[in-house]
Protein backbone atom coordinates (compact mmCIF):
# COMPACT_ATOMS: atom_id res chain seq x y z
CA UNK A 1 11.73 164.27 -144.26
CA UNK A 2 13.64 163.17 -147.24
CA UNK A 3 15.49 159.57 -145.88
CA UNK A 4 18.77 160.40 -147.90
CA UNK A 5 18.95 164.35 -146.23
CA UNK A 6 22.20 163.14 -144.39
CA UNK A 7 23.68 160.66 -147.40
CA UNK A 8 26.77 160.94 -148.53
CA UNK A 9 26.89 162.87 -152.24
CA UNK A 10 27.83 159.55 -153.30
CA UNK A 11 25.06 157.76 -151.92
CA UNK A 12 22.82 159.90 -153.08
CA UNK A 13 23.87 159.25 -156.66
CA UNK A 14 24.18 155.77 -156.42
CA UNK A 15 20.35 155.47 -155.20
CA UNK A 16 20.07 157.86 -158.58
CA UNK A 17 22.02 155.42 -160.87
CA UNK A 18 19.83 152.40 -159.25
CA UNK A 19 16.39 153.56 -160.32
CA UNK A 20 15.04 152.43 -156.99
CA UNK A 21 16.74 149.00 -157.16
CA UNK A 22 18.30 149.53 -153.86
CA UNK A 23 16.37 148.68 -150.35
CA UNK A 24 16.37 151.26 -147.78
CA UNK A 25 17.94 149.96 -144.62
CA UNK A 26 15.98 148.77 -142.20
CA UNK A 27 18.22 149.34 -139.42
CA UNK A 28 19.39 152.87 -138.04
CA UNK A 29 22.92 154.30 -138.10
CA UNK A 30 23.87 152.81 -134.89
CA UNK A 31 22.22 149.39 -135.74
CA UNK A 32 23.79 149.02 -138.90
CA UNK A 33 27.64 150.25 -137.45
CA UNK A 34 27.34 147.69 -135.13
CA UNK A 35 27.13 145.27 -137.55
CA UNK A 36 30.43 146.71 -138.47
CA UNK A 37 32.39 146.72 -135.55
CA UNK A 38 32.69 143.56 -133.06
CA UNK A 39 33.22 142.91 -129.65
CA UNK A 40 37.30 142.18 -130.12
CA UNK A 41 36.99 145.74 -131.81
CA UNK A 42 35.00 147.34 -129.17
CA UNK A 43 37.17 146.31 -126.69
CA UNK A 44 40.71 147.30 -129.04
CA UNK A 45 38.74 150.94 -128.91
CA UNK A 46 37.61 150.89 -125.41
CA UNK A 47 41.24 150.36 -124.26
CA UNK A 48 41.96 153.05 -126.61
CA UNK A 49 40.41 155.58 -124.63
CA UNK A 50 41.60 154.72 -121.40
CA UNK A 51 44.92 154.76 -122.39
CA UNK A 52 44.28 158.67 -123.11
CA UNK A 53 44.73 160.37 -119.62
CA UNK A 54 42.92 163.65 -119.29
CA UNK A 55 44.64 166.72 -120.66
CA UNK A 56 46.16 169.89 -118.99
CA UNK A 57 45.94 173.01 -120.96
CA UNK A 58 47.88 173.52 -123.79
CA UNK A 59 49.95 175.93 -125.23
CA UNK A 60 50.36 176.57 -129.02
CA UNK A 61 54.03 176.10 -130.52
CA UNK A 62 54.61 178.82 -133.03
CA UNK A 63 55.49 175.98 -135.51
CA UNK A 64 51.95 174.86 -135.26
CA UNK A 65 50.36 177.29 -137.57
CA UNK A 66 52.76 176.37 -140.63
CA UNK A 67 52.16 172.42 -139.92
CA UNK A 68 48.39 172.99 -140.19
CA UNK A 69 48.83 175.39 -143.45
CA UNK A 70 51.63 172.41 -144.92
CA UNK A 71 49.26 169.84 -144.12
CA UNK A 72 46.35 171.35 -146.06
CA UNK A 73 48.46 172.17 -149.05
CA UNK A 74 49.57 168.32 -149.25
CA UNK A 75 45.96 167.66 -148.95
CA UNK A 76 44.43 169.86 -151.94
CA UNK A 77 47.83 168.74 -153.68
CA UNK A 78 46.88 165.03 -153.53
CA UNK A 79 43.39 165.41 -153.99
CA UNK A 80 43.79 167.69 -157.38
CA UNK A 81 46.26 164.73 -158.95
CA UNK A 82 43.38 162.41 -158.78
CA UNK A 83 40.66 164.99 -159.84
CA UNK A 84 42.34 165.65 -162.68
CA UNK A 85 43.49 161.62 -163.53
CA UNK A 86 39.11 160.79 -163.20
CA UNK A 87 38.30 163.87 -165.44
CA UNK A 88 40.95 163.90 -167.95
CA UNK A 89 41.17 160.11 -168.23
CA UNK A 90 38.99 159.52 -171.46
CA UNK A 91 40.15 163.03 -172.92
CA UNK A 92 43.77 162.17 -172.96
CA UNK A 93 42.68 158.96 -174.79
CA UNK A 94 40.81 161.01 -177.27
CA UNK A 95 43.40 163.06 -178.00
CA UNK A 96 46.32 160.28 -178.15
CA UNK A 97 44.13 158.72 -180.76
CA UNK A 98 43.60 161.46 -183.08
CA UNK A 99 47.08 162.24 -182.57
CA UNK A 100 47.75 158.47 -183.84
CA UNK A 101 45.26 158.60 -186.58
CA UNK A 102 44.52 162.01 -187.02
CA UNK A 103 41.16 162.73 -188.46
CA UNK A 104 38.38 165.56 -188.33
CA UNK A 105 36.32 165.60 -184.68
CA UNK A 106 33.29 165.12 -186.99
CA UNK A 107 34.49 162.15 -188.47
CA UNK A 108 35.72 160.56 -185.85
CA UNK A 109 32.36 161.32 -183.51
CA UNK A 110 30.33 159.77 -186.51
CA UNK A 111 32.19 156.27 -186.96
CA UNK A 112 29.79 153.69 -186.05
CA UNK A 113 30.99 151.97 -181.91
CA UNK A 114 33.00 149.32 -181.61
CA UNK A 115 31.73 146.31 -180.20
CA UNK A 116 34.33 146.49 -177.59
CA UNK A 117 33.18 149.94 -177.03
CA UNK A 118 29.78 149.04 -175.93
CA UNK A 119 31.24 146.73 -173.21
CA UNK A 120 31.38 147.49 -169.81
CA UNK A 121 35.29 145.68 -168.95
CA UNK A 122 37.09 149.01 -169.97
CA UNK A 123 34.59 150.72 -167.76
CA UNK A 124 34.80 148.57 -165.24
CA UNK A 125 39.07 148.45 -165.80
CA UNK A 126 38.98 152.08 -166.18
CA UNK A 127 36.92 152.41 -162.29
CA UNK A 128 39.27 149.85 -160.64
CA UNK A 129 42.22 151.63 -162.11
CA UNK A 130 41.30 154.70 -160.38
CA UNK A 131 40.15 153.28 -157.08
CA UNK A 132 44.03 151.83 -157.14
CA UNK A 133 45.00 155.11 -157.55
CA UNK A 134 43.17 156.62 -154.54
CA UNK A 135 44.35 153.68 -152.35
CA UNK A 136 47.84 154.43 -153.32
CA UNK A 137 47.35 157.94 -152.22
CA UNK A 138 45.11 158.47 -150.07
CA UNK A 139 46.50 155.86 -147.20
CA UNK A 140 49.61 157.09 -147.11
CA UNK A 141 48.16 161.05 -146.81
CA UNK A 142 45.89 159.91 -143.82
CA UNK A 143 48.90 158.26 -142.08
CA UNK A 144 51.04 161.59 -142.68
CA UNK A 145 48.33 163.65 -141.38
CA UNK A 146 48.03 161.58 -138.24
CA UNK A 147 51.95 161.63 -137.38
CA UNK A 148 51.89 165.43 -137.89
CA UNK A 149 49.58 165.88 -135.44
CA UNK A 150 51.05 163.38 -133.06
CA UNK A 151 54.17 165.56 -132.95
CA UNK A 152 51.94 168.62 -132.62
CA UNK A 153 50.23 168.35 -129.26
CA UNK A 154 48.92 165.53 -126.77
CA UNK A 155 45.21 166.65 -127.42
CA UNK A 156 45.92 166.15 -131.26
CA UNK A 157 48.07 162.93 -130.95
CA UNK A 158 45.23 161.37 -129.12
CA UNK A 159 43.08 161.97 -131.74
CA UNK A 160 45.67 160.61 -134.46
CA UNK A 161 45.61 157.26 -132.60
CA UNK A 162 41.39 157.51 -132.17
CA UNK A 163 41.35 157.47 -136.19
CA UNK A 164 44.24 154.90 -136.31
CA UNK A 165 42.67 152.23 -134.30
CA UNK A 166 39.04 153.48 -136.56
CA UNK A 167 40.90 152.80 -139.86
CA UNK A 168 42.01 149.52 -138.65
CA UNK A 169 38.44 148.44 -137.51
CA UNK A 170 36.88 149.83 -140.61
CA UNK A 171 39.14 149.35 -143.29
CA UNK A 172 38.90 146.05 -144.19
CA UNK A 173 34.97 146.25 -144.65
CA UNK A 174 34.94 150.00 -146.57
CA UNK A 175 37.32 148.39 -149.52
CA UNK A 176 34.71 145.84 -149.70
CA UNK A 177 32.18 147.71 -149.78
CA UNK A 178 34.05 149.99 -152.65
CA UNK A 179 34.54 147.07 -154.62
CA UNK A 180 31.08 146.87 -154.98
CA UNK A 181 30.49 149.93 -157.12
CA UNK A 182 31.49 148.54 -160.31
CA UNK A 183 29.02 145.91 -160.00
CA UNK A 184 26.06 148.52 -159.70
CA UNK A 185 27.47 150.57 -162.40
CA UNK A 186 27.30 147.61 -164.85
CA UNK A 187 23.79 146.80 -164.45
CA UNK A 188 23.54 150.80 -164.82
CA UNK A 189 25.76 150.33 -168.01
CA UNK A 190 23.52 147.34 -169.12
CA UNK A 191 19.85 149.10 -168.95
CA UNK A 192 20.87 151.72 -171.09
CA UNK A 193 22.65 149.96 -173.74
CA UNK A 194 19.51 147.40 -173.34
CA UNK A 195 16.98 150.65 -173.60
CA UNK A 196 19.05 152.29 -176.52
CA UNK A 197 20.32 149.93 -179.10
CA UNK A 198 17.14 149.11 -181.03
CA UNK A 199 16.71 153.48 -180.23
CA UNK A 200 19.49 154.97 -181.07
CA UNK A 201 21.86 154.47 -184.46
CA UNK A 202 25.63 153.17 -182.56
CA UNK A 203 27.38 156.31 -184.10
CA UNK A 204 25.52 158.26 -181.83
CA UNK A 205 26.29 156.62 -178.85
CA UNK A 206 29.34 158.87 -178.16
CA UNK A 207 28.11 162.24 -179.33
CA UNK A 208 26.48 164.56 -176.56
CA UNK A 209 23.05 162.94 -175.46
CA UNK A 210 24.43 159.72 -176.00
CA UNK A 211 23.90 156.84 -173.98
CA UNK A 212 27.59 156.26 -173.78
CA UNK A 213 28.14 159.88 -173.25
CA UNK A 214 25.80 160.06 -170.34
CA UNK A 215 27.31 156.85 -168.62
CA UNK A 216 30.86 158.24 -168.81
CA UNK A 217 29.69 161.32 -167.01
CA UNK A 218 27.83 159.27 -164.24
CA UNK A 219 30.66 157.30 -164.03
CA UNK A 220 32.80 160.23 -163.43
CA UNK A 221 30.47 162.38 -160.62
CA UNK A 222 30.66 158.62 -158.94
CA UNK A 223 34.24 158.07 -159.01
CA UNK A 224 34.59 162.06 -157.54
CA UNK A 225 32.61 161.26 -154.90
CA UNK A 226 33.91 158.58 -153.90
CA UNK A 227 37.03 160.51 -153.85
CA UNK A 228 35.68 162.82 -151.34
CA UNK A 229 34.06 159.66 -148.97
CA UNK A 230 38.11 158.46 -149.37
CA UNK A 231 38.91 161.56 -148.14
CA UNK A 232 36.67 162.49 -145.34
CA UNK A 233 38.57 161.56 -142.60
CA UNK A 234 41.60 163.27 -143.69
CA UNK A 235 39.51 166.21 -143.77
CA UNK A 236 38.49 165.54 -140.15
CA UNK A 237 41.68 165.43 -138.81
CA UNK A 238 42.81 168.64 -140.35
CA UNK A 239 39.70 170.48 -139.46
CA UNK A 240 41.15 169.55 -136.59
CA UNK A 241 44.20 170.81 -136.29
CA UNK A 242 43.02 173.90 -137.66
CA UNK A 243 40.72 174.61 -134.69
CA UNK A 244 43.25 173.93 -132.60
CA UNK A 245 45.11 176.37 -134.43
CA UNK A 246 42.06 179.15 -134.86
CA UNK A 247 42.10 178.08 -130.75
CA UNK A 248 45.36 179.75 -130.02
CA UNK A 249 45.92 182.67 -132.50
């Protein structure tokens, strides 16, 4: 069996982008998470759980329905402001400087690159911009989510404070993690300008086939998924609440 048949879309990528560079783990899930989470942790989630008493059955409020159907919309609404700020990002830019200095397409896609635009920094500015911009967003989503399902029903507010006391725990380490990705993605950026500059004439760089061309779309697939690992346990809670809502009708 393939090892990466249960990876993340942005692992799998990331092993791509590495050419093999990267170690498989030695360790199983459970090995490795408990690397993750410590014994002042394990306890902080053990008393969790007892602090949940067990559950009568419940009955659906009528508002229910609309709060699960609200929540979604703020979800897709959220998560389509920062699709479109990692696609558009270096289009806007294109277009802001031909609206400065406006020249043909041609012309401009046959001007020999910049030093500065065979650099990684405004990659590397460009990535951290837009993981600040997820952060921003995302946090403040997952916390909204969780207090509308704490006011929805006991079975729901218990899991709002399960993921609470798991962002807590995890946080710290995932931005760390995170943080990381640039890092890879320059020695990505460096083999290929390494491979192509004696290769390739620089005013080619940017044209389709590219070197430069090609990293800005890797760079792009990575940020999205990313996006979507920012976003996965958002999407757990309201799968959630939408069973519990599919539950009742």
């Amino acid at each position: 069996m393939r090892r990466n048949f249960s990876s993340s879309r942005l692992v799998r990528l990331l092993g791509d982008t590495a050419s093999g560079e990267l170690e498989a783990p030695g360790q199983d899930f459970a090995e490795r998470l408990s690397q993750w989470v410590g014994v002042f942790d394990a306890v902080k989630l053990h008393a969790a759980h007892q602090s949940m008493p067990a559950l009568a059955e419940e009955k659906m409020s009528p508002a229910l329905a609309a709060r699960a159907l609200a929540v979604e919309a703020q979800f897709h609404q959220v998560r389509g402001v920062l699709v479109k700020a990692i696609t558009a990002n270096e289009a806007d830019a294109a277009i802001g400087k031909r609206a400065r200095n406006p020249r043909s397409e041609a012309d401009v896609a046959l001007e020999p690159v910049p030093e500065t635009e065979a650099d990684f920094a405004p990659y590397r500015q460009r990535y951290l911009d837009q993981q600040r911009n997820m952060e921003l967003m995302i946090g403040p989503l997952r916390a909204h989510v969780r207090e509308t399902l704490s006011d929805s029903s006991p079975g729901l507010r218990q899991l709002a404070s399960l993921d609470a006391v798991w962002e807590q725990m995890l946080e710290a380490r995932e931005q760390r993690l995170l943080l990381t990705l640039p890092v890879l993605l320059k020695g990505r950026f460096e083999r290929l300008r390494k491979a192509h500059q004696s290769q390739q004439e620089p005013a080619l760089w940017r044209q389709p086939g590219g070197w430069l061309d090609g990293f800005g779309k890797e760079l792009r697939e990575i940020l999205l998924a990313e996006l979507d690992v920012r976003l996965e346990p958002v999407k757990g809670l309201m799968e959630a609440f939408s069973n519990k809502v599919k539950k009742y009708q």
